[in-house]
Protein backbone atom coordinates (compact mmCIF):
# COMPACT_ATOMS: atom_id res chain seq x y z
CA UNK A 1 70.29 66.35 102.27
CA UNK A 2 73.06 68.62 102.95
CA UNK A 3 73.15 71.88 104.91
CA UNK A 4 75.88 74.22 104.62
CA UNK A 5 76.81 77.57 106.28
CA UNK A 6 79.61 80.11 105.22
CA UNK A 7 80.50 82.92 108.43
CA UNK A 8 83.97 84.57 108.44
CA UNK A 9 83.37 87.41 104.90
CA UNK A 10 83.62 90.87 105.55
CA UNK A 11 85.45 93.78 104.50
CA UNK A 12 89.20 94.06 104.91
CA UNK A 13 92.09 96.26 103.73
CA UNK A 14 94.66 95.09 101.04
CA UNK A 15 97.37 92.52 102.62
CA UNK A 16 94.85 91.61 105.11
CA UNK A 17 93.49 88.39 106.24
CA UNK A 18 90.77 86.37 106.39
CA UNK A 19 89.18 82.58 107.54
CA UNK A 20 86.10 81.60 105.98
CA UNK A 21 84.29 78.53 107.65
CA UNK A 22 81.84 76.27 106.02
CA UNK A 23 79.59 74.45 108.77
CA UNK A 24 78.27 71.50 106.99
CA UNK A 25 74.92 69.19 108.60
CA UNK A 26 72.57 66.71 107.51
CA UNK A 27 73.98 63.51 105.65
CA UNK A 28 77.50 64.67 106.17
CA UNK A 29 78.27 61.03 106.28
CA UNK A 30 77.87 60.63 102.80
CA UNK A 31 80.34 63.55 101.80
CA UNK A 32 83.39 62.82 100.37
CA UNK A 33 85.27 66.09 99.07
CA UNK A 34 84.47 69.89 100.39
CA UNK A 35 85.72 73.13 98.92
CA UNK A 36 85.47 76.72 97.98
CA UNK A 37 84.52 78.89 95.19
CA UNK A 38 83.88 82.27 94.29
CA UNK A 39 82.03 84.79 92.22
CA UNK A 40 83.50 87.89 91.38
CA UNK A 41 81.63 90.66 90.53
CA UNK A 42 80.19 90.86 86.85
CA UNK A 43 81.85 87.34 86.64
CA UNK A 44 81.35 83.74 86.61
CA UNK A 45 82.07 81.34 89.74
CA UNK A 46 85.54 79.87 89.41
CA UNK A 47 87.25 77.51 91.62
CA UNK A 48 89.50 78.12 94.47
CA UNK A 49 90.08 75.11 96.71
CA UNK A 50 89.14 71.52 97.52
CA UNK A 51 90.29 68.79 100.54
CA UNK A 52 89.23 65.61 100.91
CA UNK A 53 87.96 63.99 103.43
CA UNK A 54 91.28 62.59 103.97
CA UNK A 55 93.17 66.04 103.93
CA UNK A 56 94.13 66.09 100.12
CA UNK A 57 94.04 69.75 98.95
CA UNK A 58 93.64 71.11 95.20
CA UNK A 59 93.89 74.72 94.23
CA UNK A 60 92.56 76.47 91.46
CA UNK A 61 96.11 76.42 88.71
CA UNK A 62 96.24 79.98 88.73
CA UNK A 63 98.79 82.20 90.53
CA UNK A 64 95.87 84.31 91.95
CA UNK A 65 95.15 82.07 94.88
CA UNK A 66 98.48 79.70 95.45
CA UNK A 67 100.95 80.51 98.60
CA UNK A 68 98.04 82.99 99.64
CA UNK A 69 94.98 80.52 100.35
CA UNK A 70 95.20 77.62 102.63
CA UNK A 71 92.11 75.09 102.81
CA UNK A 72 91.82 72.88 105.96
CA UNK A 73 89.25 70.60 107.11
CA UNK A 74 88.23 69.67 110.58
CA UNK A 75 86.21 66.11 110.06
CA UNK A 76 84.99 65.93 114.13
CA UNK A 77 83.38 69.01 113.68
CA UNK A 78 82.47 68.85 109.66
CA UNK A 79 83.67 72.01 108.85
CA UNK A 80 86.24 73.33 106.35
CA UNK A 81 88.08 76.79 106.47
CA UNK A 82 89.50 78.67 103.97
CA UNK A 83 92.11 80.80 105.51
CA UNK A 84 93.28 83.81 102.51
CA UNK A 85 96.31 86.20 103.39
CA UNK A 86 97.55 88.80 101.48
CA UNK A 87 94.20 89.09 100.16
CA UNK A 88 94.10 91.75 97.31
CA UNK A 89 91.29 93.82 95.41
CA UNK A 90 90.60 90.93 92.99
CA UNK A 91 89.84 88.54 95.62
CA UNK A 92 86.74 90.26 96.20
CA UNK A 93 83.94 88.22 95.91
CA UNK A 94 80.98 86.28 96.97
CA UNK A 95 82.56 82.92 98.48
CA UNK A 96 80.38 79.96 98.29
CA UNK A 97 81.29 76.46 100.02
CA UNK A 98 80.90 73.28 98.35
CA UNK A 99 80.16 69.90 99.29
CA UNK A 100 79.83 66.77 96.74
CA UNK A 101 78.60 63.85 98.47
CA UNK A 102 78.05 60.59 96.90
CA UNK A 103 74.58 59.48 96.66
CA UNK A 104 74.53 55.79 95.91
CA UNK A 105 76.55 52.40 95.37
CA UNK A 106 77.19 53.46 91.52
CA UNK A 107 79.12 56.77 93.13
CA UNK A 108 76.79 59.03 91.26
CA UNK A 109 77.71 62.54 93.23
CA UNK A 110 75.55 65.52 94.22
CA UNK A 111 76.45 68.84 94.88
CA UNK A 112 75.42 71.28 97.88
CA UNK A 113 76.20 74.72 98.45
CA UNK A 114 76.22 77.25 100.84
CA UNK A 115 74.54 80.49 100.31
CA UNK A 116 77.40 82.29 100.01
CA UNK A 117 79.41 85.02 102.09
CA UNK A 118 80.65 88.70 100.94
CA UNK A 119 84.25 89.00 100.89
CA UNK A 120 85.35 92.55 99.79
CA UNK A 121 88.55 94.24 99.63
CA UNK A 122 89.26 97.43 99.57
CA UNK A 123 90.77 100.61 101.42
């Protein structure tokens, strides 16, 4: 099993910043790709970020995160950050980490989550 833990939410004004961390333990051996995602309020988790275990990033398509959101990964430690700047209004939201590891020789996958952390923004 996997054990994840989110620290870093809170509230902050619009056009601050934030890092979000993602502490992951257990069978961390077995994870291949780590990420973010987030649930706005009255809405359905959507994607924001993924790196790989060899520091390939993804970002969700949309213009909402891009140039604002920067996902890094520290592998000694098995931890990934989400660092957001310029955060606006709409990035409020509950951000959850995500870790898929692979769970036999067929690559079958499983994902873990955190249990979330409160980001809210607002003056």
């Amino acid at each position: 099993q996997v054990q994840l833990v989110e620290s870093g939410g809170g509230l902050v004004q619009p056009g601050g910043s934030l890092r979000l961390s993602c502490a992951a333990s257990g069978r961390v051996h077995n994870i291949n790709l780590m990420g973010w995602y987030r649930q706005p309020p009255g809405k359905q988790r959507e994607f924001v970020a993924t790196i790989t275990n060899g520091g390939r990033t993804n970002y969700a398509d949309s213009d909402s995160v891009k140039g604002r959101f920067t996902i890094s990964r520290d592998n000694a430690k098995n931890t990934v950050y989400l660092q957001m700047n310029s955060l606006k209004p709409e990035d409020t939201a509950v951000y959850y980490c995500n870790a898929v590891a692979v769970v036999n020789v067929a690559g079958a996958t499983v994902h873990h989550w955190g249990q979330g952390t409160q980001v809210t923004v607002s003056s």
